[in-house]
N, C-alpha and C. Protein backbone atom coordinates (compact mmCIF):
# COMPACT_ATOMS: atom_id res chain seq x y z
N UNK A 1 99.05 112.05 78.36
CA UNK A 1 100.17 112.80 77.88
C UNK A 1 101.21 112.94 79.01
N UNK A 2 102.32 112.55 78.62
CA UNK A 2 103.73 112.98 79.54
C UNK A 2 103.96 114.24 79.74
N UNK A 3 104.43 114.53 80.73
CA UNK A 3 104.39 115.88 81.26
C UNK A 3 106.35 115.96 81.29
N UNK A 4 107.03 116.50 80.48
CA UNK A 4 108.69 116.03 80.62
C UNK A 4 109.37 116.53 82.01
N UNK A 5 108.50 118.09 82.40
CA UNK A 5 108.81 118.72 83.75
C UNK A 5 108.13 117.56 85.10
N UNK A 6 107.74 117.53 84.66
CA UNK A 6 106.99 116.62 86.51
C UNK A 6 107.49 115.50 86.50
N UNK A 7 108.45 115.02 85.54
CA UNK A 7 108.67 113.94 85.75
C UNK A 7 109.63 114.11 86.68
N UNK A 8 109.86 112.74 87.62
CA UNK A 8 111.29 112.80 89.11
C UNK A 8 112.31 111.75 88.32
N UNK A 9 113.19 111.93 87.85
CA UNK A 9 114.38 111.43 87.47
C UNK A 9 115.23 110.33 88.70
N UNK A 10 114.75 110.67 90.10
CA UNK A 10 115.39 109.86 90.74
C UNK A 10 114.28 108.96 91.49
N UNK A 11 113.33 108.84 90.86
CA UNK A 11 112.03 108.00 91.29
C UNK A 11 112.64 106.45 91.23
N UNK A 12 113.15 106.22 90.09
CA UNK A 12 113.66 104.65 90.37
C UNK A 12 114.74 104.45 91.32
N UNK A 13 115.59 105.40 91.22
CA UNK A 13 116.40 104.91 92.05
C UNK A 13 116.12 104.89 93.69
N UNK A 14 114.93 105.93 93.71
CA UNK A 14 114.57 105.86 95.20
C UNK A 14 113.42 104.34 95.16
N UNK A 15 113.40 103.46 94.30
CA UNK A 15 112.36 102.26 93.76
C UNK A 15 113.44 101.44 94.64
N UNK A 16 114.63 101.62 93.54
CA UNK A 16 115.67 100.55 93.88
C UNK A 16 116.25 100.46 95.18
N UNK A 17 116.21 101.56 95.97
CA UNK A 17 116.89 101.45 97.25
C UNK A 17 115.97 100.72 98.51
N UNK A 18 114.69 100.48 97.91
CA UNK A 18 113.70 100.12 98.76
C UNK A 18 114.11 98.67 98.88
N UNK A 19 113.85 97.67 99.79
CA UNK A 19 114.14 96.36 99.35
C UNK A 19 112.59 96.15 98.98
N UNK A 20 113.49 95.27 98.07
CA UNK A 20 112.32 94.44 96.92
C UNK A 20 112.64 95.45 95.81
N UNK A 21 112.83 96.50 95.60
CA UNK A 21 112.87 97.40 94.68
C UNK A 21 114.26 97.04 94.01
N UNK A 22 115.30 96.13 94.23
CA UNK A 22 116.46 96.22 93.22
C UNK A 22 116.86 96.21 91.57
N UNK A 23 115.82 95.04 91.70
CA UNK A 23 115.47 94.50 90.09
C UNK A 23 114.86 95.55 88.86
N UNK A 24 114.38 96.36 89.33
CA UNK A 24 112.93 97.07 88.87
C UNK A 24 114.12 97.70 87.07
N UNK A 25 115.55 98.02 86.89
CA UNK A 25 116.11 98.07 85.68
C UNK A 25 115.98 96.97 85.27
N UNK A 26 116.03 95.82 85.30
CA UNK A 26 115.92 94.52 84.68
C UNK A 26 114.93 94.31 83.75
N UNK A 27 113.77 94.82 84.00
CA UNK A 27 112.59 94.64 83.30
C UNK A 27 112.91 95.44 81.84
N UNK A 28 112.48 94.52 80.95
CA UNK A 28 112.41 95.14 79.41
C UNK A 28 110.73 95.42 78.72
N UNK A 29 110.06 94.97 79.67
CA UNK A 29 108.29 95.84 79.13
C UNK A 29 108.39 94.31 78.02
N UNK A 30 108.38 93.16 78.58
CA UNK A 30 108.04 92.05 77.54
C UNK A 30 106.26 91.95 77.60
N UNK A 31 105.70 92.27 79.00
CA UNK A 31 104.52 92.18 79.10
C UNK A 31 103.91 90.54 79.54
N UNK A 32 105.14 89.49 80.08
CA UNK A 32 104.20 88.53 80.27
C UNK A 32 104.41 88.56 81.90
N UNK A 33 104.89 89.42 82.81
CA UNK A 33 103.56 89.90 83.80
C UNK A 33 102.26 90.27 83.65
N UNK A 34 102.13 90.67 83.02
CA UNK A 34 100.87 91.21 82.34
C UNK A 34 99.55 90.21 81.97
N UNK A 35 100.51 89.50 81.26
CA UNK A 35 99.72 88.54 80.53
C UNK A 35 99.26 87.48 81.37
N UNK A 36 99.96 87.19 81.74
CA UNK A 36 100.08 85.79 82.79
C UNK A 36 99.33 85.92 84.44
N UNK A 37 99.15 87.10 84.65
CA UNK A 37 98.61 87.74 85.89
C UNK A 37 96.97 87.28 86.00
N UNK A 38 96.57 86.48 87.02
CA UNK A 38 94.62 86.01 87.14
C UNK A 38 94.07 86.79 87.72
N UNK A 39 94.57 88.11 87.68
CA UNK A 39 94.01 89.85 88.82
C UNK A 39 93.11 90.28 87.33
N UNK A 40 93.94 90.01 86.39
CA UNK A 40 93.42 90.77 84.75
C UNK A 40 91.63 90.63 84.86
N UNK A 41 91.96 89.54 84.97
CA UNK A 41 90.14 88.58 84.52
C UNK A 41 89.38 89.54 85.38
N UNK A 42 89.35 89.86 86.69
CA UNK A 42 88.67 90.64 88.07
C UNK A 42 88.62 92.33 87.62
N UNK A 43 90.03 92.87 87.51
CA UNK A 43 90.30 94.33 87.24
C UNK A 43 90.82 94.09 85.86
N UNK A 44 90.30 94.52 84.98
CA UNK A 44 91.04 94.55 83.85
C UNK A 44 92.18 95.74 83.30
N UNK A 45 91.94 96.89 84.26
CA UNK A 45 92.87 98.15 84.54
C UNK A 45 94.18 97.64 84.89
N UNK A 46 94.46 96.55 85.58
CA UNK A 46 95.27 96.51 86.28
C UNK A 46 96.79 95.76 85.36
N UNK A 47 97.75 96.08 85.26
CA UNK A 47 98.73 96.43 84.15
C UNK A 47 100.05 96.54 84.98
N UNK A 48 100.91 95.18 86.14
CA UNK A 48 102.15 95.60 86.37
C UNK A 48 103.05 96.44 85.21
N UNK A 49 103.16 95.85 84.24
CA UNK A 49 103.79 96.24 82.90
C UNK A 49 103.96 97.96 83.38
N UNK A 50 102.72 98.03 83.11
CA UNK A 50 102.48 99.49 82.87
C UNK A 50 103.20 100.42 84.35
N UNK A 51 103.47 99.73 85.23
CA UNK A 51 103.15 100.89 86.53
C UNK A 51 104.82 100.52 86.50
N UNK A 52 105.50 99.12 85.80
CA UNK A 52 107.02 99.03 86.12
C UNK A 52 107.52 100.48 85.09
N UNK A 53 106.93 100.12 83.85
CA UNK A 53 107.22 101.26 82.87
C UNK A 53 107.25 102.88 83.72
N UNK A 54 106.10 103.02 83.76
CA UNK A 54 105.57 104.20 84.64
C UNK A 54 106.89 105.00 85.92
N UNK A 55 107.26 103.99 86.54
CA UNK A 55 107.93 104.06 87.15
C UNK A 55 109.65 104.38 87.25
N UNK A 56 110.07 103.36 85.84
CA UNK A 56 111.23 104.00 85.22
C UNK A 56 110.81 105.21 84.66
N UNK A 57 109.71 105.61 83.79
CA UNK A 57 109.86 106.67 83.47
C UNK A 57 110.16 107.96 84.20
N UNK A 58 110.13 107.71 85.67
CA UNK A 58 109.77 108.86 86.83
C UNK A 58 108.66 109.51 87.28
N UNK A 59 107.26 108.70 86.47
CA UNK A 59 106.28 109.27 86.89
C UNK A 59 105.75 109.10 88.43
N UNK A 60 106.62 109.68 89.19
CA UNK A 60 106.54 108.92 90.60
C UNK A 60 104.83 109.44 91.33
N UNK A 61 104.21 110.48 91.03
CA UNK A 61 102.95 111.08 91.46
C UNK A 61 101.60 109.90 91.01
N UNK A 62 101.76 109.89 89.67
CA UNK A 62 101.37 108.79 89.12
C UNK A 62 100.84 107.48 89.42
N UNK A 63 102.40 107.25 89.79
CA UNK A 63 102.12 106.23 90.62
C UNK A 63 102.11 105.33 91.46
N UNK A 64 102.39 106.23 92.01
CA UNK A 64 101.92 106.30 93.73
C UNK A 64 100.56 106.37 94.28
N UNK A 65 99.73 107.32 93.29
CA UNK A 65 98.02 107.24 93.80
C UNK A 65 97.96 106.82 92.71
N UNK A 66 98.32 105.50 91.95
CA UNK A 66 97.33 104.41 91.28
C UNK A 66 96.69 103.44 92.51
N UNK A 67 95.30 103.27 92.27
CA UNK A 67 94.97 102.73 93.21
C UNK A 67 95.46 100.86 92.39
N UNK A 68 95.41 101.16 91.11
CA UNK A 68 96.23 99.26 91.00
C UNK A 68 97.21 99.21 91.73
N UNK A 69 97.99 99.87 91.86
CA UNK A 69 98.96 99.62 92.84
C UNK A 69 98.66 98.46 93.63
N UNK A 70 97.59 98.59 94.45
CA UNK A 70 97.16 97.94 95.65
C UNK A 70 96.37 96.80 95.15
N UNK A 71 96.29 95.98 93.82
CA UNK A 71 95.34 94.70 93.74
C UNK A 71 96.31 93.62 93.74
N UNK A 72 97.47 93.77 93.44
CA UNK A 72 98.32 92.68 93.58
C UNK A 72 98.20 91.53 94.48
N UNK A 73 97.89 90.58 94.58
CA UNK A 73 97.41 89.53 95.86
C UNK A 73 98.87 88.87 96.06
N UNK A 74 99.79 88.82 95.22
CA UNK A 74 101.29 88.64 95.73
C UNK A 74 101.34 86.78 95.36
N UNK A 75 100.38 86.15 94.15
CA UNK A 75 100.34 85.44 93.98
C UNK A 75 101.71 84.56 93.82
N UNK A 76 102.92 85.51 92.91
CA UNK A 76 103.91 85.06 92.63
C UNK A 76 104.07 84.88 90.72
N UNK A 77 102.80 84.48 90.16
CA UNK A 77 103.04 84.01 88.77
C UNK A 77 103.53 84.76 88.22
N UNK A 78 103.61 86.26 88.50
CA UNK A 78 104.82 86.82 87.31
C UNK A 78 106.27 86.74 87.94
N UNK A 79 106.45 86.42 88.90
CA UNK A 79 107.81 86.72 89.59
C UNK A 79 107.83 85.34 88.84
N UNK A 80 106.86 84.10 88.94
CA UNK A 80 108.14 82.73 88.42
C UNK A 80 108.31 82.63 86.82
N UNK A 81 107.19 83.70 86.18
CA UNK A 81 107.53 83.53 84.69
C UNK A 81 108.31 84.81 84.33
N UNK A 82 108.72 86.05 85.04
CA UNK A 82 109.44 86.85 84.06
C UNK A 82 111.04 85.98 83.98
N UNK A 83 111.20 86.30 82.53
CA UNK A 83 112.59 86.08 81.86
C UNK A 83 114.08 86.59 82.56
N UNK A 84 113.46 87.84 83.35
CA UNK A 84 114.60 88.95 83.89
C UNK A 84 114.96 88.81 85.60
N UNK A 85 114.03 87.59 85.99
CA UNK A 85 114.19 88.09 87.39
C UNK A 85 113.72 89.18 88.04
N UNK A 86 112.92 89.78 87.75
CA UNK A 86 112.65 91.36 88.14
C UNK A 86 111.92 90.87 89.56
N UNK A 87 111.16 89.92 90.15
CA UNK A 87 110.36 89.90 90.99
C UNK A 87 109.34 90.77 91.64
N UNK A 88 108.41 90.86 90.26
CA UNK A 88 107.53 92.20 90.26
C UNK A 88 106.49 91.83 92.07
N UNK A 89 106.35 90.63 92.30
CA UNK A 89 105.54 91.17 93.06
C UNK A 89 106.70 91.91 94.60
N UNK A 90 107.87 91.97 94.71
CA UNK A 90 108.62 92.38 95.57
C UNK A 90 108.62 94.19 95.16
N UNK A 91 108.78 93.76 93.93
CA UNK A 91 109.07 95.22 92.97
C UNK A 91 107.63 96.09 93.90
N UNK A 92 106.50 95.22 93.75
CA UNK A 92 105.44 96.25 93.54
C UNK A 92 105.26 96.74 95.38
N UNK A 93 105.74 95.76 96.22
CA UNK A 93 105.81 95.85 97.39
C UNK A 93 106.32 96.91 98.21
N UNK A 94 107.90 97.22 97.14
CA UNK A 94 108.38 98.34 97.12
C UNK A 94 107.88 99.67 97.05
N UNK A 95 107.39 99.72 96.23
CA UNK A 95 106.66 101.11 95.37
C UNK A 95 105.54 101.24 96.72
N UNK A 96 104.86 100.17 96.98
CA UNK A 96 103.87 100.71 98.33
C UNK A 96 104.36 101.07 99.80
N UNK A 97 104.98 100.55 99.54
CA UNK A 97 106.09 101.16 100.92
C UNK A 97 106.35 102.58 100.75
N UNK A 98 106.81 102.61 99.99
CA UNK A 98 106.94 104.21 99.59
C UNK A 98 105.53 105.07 99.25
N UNK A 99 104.36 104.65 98.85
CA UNK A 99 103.31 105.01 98.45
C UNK A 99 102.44 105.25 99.99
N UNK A 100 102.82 104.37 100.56
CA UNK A 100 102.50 104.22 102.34
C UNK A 100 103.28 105.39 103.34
N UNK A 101 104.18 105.55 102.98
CA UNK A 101 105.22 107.19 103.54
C UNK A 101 104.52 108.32 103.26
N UNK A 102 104.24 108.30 101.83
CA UNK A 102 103.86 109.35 101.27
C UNK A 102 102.25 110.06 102.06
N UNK A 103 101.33 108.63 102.03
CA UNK A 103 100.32 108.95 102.50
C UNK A 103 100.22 109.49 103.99
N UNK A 104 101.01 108.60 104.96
CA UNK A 104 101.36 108.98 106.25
C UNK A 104 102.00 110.25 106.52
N UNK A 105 102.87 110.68 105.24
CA UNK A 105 102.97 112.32 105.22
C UNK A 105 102.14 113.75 104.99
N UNK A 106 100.91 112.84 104.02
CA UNK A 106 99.62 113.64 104.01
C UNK A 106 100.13 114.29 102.29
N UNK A 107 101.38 113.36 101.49
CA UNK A 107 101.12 114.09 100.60
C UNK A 107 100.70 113.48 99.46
N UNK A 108 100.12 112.04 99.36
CA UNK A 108 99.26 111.42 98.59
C UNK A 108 97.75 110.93 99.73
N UNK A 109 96.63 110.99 98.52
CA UNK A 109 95.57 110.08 98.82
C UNK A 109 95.76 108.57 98.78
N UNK A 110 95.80 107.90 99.07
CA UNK A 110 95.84 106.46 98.56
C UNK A 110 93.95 105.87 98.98
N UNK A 111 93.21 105.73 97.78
CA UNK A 111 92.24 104.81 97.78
C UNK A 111 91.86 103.45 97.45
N UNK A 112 92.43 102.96 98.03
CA UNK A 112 92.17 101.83 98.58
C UNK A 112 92.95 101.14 100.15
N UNK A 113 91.36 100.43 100.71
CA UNK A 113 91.36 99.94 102.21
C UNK A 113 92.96 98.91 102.04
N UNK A 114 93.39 98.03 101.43
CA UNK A 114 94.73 97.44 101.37
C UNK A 114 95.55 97.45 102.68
N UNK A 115 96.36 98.80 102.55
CA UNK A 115 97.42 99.61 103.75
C UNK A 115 96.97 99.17 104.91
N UNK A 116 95.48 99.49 105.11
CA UNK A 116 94.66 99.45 105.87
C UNK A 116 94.41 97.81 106.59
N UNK A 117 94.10 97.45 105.77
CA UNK A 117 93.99 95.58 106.14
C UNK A 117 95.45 95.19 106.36
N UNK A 118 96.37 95.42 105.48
CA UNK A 118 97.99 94.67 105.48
C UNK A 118 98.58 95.27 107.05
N UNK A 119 98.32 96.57 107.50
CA UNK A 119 99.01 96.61 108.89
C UNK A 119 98.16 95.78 110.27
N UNK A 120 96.75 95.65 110.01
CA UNK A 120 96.20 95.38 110.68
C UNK A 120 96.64 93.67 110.96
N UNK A 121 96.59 93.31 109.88
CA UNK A 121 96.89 91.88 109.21
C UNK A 121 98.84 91.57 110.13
N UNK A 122 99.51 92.80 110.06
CA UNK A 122 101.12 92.59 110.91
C UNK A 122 100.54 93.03 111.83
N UNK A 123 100.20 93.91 112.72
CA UNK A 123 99.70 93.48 113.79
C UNK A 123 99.41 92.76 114.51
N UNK A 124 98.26 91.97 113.84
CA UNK A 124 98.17 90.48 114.37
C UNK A 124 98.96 89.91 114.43
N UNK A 125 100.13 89.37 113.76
CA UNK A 125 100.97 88.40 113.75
C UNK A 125 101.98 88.87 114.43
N UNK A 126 102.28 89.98 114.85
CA UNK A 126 103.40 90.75 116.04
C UNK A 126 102.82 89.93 116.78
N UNK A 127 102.13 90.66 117.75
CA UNK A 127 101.06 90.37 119.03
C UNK A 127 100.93 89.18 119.32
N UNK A 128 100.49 88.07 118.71
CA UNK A 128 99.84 86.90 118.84
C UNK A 128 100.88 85.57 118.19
N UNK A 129 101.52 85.90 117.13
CA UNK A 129 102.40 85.15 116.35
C UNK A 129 101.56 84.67 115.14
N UNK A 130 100.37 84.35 115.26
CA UNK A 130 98.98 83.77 114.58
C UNK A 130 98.24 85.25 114.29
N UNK A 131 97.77 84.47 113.30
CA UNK A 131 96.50 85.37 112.88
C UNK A 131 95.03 85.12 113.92
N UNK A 132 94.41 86.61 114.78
CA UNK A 132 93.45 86.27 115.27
C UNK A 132 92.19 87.36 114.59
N UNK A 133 91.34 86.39 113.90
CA UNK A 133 90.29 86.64 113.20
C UNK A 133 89.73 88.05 113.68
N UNK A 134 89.13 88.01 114.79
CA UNK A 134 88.06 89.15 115.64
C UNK A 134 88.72 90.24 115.63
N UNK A 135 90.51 89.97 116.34
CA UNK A 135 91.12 90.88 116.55
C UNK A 135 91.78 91.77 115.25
N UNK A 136 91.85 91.10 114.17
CA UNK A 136 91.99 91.60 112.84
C UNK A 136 90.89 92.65 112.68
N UNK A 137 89.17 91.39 112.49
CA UNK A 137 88.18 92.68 112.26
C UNK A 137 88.13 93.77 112.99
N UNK A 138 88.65 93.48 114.47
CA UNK A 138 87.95 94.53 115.00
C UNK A 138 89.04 96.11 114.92
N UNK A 139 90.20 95.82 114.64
CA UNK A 139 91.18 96.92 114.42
C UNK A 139 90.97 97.19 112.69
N UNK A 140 90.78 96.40 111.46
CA UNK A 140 90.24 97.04 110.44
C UNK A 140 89.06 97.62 110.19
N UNK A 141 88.22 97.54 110.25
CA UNK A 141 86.68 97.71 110.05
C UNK A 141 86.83 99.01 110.61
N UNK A 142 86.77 99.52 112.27
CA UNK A 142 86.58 101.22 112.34
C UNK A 142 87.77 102.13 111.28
N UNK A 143 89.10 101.18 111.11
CA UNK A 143 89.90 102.20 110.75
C UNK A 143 89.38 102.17 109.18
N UNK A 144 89.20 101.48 108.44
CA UNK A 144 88.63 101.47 107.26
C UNK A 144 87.68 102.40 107.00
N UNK A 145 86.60 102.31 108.13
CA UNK A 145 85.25 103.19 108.18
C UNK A 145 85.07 104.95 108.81
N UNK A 146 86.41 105.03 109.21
CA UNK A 146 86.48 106.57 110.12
C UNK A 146 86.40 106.73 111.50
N UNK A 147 85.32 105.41 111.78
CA UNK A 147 84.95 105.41 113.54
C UNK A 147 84.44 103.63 114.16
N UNK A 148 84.26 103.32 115.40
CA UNK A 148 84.09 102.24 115.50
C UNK A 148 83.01 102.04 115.40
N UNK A 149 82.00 102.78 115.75
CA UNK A 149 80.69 102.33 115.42
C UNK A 149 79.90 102.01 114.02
N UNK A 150 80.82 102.85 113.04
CA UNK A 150 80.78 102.50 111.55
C UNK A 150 81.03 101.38 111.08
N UNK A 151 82.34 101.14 111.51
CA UNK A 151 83.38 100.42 111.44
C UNK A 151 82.57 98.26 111.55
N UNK A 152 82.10 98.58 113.07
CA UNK A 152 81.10 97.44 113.46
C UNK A 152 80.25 97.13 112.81
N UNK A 153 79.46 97.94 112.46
CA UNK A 153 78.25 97.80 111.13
C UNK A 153 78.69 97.50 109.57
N UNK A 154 80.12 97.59 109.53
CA UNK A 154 80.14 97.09 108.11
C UNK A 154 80.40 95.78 108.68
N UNK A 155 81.19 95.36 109.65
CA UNK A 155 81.66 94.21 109.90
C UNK A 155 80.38 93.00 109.62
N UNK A 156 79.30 93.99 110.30
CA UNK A 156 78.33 92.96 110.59
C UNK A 156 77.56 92.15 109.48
N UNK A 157 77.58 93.74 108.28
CA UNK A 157 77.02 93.64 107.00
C UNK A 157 78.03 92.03 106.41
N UNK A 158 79.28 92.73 106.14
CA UNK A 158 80.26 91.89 105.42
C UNK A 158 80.28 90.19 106.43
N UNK A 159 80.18 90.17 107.61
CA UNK A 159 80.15 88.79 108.29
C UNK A 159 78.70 88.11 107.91
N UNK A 160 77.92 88.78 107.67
CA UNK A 160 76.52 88.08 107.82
C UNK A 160 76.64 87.03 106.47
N UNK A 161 76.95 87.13 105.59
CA UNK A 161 77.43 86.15 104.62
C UNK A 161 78.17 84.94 104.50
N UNK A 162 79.20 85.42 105.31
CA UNK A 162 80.27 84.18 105.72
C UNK A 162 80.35 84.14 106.72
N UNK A 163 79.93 84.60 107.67
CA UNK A 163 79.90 84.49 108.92
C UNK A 163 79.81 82.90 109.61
N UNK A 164 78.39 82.72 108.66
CA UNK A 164 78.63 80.85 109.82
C UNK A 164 79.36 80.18 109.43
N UNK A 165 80.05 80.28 107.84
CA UNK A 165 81.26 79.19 107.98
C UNK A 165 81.94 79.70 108.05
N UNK A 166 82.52 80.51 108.93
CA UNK A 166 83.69 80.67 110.06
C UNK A 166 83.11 80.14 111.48
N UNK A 167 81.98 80.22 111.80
CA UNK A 167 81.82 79.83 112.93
C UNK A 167 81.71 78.31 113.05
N UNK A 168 81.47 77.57 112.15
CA UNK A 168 81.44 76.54 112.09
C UNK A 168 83.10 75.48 112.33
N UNK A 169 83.99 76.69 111.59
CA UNK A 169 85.29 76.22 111.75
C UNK A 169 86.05 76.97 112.50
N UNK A 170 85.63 77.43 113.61
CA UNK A 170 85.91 77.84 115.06
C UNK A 170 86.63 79.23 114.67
N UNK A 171 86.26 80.32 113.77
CA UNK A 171 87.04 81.32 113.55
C UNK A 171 86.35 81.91 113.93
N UNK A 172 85.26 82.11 114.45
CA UNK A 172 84.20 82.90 115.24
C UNK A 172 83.40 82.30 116.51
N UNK A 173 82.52 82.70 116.92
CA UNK A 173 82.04 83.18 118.05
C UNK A 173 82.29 82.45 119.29
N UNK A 174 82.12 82.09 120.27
CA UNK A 174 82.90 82.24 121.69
C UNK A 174 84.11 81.66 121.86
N UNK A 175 84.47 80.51 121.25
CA UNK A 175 85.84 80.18 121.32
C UNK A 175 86.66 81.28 120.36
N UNK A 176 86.91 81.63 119.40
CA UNK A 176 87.33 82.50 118.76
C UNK A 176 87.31 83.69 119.21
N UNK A 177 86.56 83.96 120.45
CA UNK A 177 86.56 85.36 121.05
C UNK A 177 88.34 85.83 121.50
N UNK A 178 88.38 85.03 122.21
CA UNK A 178 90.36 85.27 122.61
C UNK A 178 91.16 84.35 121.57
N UNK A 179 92.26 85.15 121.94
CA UNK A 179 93.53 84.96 121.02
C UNK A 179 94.41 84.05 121.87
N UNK A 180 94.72 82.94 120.81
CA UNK A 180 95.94 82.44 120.84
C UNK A 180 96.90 82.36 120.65
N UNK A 181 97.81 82.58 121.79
CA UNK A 181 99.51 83.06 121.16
C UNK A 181 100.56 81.69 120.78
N UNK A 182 101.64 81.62 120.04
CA UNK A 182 101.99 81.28 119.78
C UNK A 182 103.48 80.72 121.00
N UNK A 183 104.09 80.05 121.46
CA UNK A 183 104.82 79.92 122.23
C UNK A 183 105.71 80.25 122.23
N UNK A 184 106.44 80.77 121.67
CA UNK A 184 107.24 81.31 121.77
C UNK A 184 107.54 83.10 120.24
N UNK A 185 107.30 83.94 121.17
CA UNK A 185 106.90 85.62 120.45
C UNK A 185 108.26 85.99 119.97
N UNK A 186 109.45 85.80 121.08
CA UNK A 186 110.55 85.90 120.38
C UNK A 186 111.03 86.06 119.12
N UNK A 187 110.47 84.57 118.71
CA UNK A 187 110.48 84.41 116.98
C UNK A 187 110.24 84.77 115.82
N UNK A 188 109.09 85.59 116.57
CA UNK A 188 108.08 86.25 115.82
C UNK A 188 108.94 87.65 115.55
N UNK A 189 109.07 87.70 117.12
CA UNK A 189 110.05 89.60 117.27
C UNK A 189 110.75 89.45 115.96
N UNK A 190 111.98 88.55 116.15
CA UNK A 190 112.94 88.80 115.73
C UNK A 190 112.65 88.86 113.71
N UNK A 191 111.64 87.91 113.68
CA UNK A 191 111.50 88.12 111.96
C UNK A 191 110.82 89.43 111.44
N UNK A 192 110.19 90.29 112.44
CA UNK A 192 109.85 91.48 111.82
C UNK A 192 111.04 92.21 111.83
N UNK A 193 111.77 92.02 112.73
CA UNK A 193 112.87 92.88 112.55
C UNK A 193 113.57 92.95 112.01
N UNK A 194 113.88 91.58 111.32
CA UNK A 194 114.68 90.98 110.08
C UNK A 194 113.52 91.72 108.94
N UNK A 195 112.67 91.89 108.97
CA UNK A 195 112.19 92.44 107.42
C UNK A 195 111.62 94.10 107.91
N UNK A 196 112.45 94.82 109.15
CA UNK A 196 112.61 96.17 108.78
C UNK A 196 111.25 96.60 109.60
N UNK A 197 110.55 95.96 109.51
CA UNK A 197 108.61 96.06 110.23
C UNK A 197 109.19 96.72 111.53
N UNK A 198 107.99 97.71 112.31
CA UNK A 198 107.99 98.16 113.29
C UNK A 198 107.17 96.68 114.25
């Protein structure tokens, strides 16, 4: 049930000012984001449709701690089949950015690890220019888990599976121990800064 008081009337427009958030009026609720999305088959909860709707409506509390929010893998297939241009997966990029403030303000929960992996994940690629495997796990896993010693033990759980084929294709153990930078970081600087990233 809609609540007509809690709703925020300027929730989209604080959508739209986000980049990636411009499009988000464009959308007419045709539903073949929806349809067309291969997240469905895995989460079947999971409903851009619903959270673009949601969102014009002003249910900004909503959804913001939807944890779908965060399954989007940023495949692209609804951005190349909607009719409107809306570019939901930019759209939805938006909304977490803002869903990511909120939490860092302490005034949403957000459950799910995501936030969690995606900064760890720019991190790496600040620092190094490349993605470095270890140095990824080893800054997600404690923050995911509360502490590092937690943190290590899931690693170990979750590596013991795939673990040797990464090691086999040098993404693990002694060569994979240090990071390789990229030659020139500059480049790197300058494109986070071009997309706003600390």
């Amino acid at each position: 049930m809609i609540k007509t008081w809690e709703l925020d009337p300027n929730f989209k427009e604080e959508i739209m000012n986000e980049r990636g958030g411009e499009h988000l009026t464009a959308c007419f609720q045709c539903s073949t984001c929806t349809l067309g999305c291969p997240i469905i088959d895995y989460v079947p909860s999971y409903n851009p449709r619903k959270i673009i709707q949601m969102s014009l409506l002003g249910m900004r509390k909503e959804v913001l701690s939807n944890p779908d929010l965060w399954v989007c893998l940023i495949c692209q297939t609804c951005t190349a089949r909607c009719p409107q241009d809306v570019r939901i997966s930019d759209l939805l990029g938006a909304i977490r950015r803002i869903a990511d403030k909120e939490a860092e303000a302490g005034n949403i929960k957000i459950d799910s690890s995501r936030p969690i992996f995606d900064k760890a994940f720019q991190h790496q690629l600040a620092k190094y220019g490349r993605l470095y495997d270890m140095g990824l796990a080893k800054e997600y896993y404690p923050k995911r888990e509360g502490s590092f010693f937690k943190g290590m033990m899931a690693m170990m759980n979750d590596y013991k599976d795939f673990g040797m084929r990464m090691f086999k294709k040098g993404k693990m153990g002694p060569k994979a121990m240090f990071p390789e930078k990229v030659k020139d970081l500059a480049v790197m600087k300058k494109i986070f800064e071009e997309m706003g990233e600390k």
